[in-house]
Protein backbone atom coordinates (compact mmCIF):
# COMPACT_ATOMS: atom_id res chain seq x y z
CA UNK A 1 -18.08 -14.73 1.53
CA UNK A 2 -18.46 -11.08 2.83
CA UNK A 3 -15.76 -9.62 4.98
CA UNK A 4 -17.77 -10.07 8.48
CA UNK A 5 -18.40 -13.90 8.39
CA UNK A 6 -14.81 -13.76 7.37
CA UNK A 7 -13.51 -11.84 10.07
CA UNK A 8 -16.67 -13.92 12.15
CA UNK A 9 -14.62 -17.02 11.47
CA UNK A 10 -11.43 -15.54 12.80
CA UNK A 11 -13.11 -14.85 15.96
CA UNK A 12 -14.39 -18.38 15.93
CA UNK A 13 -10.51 -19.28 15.59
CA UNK A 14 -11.42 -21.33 12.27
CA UNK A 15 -8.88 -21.96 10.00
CA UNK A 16 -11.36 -21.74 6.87
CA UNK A 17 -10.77 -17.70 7.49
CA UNK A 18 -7.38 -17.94 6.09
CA UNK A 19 -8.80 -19.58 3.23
CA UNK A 20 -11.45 -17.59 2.09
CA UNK A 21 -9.60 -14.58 2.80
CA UNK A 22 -7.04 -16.09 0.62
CA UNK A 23 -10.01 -16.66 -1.94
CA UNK A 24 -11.41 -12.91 -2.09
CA UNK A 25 -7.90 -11.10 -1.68
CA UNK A 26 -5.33 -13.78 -2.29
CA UNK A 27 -4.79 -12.45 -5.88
CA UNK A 28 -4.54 -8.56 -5.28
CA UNK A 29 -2.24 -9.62 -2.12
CA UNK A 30 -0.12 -11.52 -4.94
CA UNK A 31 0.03 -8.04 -6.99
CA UNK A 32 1.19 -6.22 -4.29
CA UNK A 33 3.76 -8.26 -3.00
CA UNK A 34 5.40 -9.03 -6.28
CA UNK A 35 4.96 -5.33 -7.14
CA UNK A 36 7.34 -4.34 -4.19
CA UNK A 37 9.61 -8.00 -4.41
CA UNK A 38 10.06 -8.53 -8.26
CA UNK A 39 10.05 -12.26 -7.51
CA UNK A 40 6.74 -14.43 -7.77
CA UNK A 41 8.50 -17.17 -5.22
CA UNK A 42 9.22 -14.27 -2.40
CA UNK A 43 5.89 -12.78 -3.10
CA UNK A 44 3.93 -16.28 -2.40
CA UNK A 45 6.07 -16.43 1.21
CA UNK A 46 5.43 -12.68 1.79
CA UNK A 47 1.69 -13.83 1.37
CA UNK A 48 1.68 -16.45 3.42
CA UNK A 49 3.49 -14.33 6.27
CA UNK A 50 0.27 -12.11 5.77
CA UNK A 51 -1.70 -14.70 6.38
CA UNK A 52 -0.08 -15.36 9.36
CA UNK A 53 -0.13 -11.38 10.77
CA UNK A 54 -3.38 -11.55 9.71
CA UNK A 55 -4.40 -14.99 12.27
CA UNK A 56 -2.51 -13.28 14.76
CA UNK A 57 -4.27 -10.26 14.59
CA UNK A 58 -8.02 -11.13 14.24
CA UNK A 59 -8.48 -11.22 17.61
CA UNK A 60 -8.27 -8.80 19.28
CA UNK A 61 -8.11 -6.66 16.55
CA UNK A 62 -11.79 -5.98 14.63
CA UNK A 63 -11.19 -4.39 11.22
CA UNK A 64 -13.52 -1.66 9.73
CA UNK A 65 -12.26 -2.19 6.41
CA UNK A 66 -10.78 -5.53 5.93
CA UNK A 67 -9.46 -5.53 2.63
CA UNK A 68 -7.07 -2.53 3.33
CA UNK A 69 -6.36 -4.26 6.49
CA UNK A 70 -5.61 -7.02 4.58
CA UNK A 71 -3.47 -5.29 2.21
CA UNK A 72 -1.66 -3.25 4.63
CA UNK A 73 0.05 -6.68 6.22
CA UNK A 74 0.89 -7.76 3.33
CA UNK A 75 2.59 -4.68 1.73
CA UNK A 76 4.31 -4.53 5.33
CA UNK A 77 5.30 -8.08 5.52
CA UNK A 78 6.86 -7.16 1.77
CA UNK A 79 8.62 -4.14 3.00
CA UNK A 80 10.01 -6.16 5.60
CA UNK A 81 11.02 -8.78 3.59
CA UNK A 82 12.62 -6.05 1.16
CA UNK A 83 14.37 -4.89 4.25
CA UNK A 84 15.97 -7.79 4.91
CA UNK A 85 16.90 -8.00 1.54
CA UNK A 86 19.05 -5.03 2.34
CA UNK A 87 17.29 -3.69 -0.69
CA UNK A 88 20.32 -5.60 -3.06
CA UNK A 89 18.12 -8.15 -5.51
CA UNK A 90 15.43 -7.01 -7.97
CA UNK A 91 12.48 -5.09 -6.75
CA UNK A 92 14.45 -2.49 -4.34
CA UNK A 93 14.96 -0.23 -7.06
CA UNK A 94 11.01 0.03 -7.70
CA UNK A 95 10.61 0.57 -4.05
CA UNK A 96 13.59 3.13 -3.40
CA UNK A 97 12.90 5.18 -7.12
CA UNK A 98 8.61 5.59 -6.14
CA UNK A 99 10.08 6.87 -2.75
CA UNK A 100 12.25 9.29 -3.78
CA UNK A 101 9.64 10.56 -5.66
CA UNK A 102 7.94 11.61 -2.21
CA UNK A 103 10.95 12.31 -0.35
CA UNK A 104 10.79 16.45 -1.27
CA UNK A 105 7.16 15.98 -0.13
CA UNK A 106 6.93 13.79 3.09
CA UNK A 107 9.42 12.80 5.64
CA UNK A 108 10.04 9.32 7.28
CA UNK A 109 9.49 8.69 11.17
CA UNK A 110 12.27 8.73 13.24
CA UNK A 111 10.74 9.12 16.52
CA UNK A 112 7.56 9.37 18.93
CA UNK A 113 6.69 13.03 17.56
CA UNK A 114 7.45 11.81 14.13
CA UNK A 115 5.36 8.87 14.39
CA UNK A 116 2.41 11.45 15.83
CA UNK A 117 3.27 13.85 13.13
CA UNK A 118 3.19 10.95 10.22
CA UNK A 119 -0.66 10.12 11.46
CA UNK A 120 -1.62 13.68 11.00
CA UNK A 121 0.26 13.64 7.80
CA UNK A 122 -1.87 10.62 6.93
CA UNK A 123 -4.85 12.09 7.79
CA UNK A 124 -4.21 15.12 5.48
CA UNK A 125 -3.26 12.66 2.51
CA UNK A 126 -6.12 10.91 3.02
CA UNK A 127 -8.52 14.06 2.80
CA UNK A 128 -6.00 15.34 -0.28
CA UNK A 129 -7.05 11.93 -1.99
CA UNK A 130 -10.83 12.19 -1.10
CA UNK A 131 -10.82 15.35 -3.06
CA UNK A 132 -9.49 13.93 -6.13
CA UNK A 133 -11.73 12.81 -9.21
CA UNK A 134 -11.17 9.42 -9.30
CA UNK A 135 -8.77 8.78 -11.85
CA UNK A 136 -6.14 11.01 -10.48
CA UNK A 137 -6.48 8.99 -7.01
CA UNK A 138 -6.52 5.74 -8.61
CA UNK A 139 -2.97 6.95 -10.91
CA UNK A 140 -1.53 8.34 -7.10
CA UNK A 141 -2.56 4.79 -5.88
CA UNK A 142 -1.36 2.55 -8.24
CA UNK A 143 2.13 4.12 -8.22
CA UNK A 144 2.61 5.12 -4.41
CA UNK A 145 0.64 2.47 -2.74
CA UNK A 146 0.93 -0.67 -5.69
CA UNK A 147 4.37 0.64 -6.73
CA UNK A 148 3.38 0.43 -10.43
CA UNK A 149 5.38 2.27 -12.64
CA UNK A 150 4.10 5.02 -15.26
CA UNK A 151 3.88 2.27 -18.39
CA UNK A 152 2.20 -0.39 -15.98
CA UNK A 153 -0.27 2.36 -14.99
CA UNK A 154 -0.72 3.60 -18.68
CA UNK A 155 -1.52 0.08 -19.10
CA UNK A 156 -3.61 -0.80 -16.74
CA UNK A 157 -5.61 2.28 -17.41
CA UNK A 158 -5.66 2.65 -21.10
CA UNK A 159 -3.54 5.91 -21.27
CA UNK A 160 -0.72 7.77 -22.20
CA UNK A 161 2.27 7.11 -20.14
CA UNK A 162 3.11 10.62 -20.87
CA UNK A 163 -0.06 11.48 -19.48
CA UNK A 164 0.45 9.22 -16.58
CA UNK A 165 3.82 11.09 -15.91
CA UNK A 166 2.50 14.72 -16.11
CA UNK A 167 -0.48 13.95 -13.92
CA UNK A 168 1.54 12.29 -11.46
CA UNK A 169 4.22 15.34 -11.18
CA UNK A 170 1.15 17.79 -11.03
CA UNK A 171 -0.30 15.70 -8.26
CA UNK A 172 2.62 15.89 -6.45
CA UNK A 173 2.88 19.53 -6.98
CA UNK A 174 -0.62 19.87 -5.83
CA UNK A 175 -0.04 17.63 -2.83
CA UNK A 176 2.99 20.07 -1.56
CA UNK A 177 0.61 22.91 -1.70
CA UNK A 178 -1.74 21.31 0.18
CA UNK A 179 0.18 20.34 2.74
CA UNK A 180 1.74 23.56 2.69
CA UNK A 181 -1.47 25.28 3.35
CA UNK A 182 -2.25 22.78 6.29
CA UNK A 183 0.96 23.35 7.85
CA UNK A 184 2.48 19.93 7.64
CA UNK A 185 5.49 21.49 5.38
């Protein structure tokens, strides 16, 4: 089913929504949530929670792009879950090592301003991305937003992990100067 008559359906308060959103995404959901958890059992509740946001949401919310509103409740209902966690069983490490990564590049919200700030920030990143042949923005992707790590991403994409590594360092260099040069630094 295509994403309208999907989000149609959550309109029409029918709980077939859930389930064929579950059908299309349920298995990339699964990826990301276990990416960030480590633990196939917290990533099917984290899921579910998403489902959940997600019936909650739809209305009044209308999504553009449903998948990546899909995705973004459940990576957040995984970070939360992490978070209560207090980042102490397996996964956290993943999570916490793939941020530090970032840390010298982008800062976290602490406030209003921040908050306003991080959007523009976002925006910029999202432009830096657009620009990028599409391997390099599918490497940055899979390790910043799936939190795969250099040999899953060699993997996945049938390359070096040294290659992996050296991109991903000279994407992050390239991202500094970038933001650099648009003033967010």
């Amino acid at each position: 089913m295509d994403d309208p008559k999907i989000i149609a359906l959550f309109f029409a308060r029918d709980e077939r929504a859930v389930a064929e959103t579950a059908e299309k995404y349920g298995a990339l959901c699964m990826r990301i949530a276990e990416q960030i958890l480590g633990s196939r059992s917290d990533a099917e509740e984290v899921v579910n929670d998403a489902y959940f946001r997600l019936w909650n949401a739809i209305p009044p919310t209308s999504p553009v792009h449903f998948q990546a509103f899909v995705l973004t409740l459940t990576r957040r209902a995984a970070l939360d879950r992490l978070d209560q966690r207090n980042r102490k069983k397996r996964g956290a490490d993943r999570y916490a090592a793939a941020l530090s990564e970032l840390e010298p590049v982008i800062a976290a919200p602490d406030d209003i301003q921040r908050q306003t700030e991080q959007q523009v920030l976002n925006h910029a990143i999202g432009r830096f991305l657009d620009d990028l042949p599409e391997e390099q923005r599918n490497m940055l992707l899979k390790r910043y937003w799936y939190l795969m790590t250099s040999r899953e991403i060699a993997k996945d994409m049938q390359i070096p992990e040294t290659r992996v590594r050296v991109t991903l360092m000279r994407l992050r260099n390239r991202l500094r100067e970038y933001l650099e040069k648009e003033d967010l630094l």
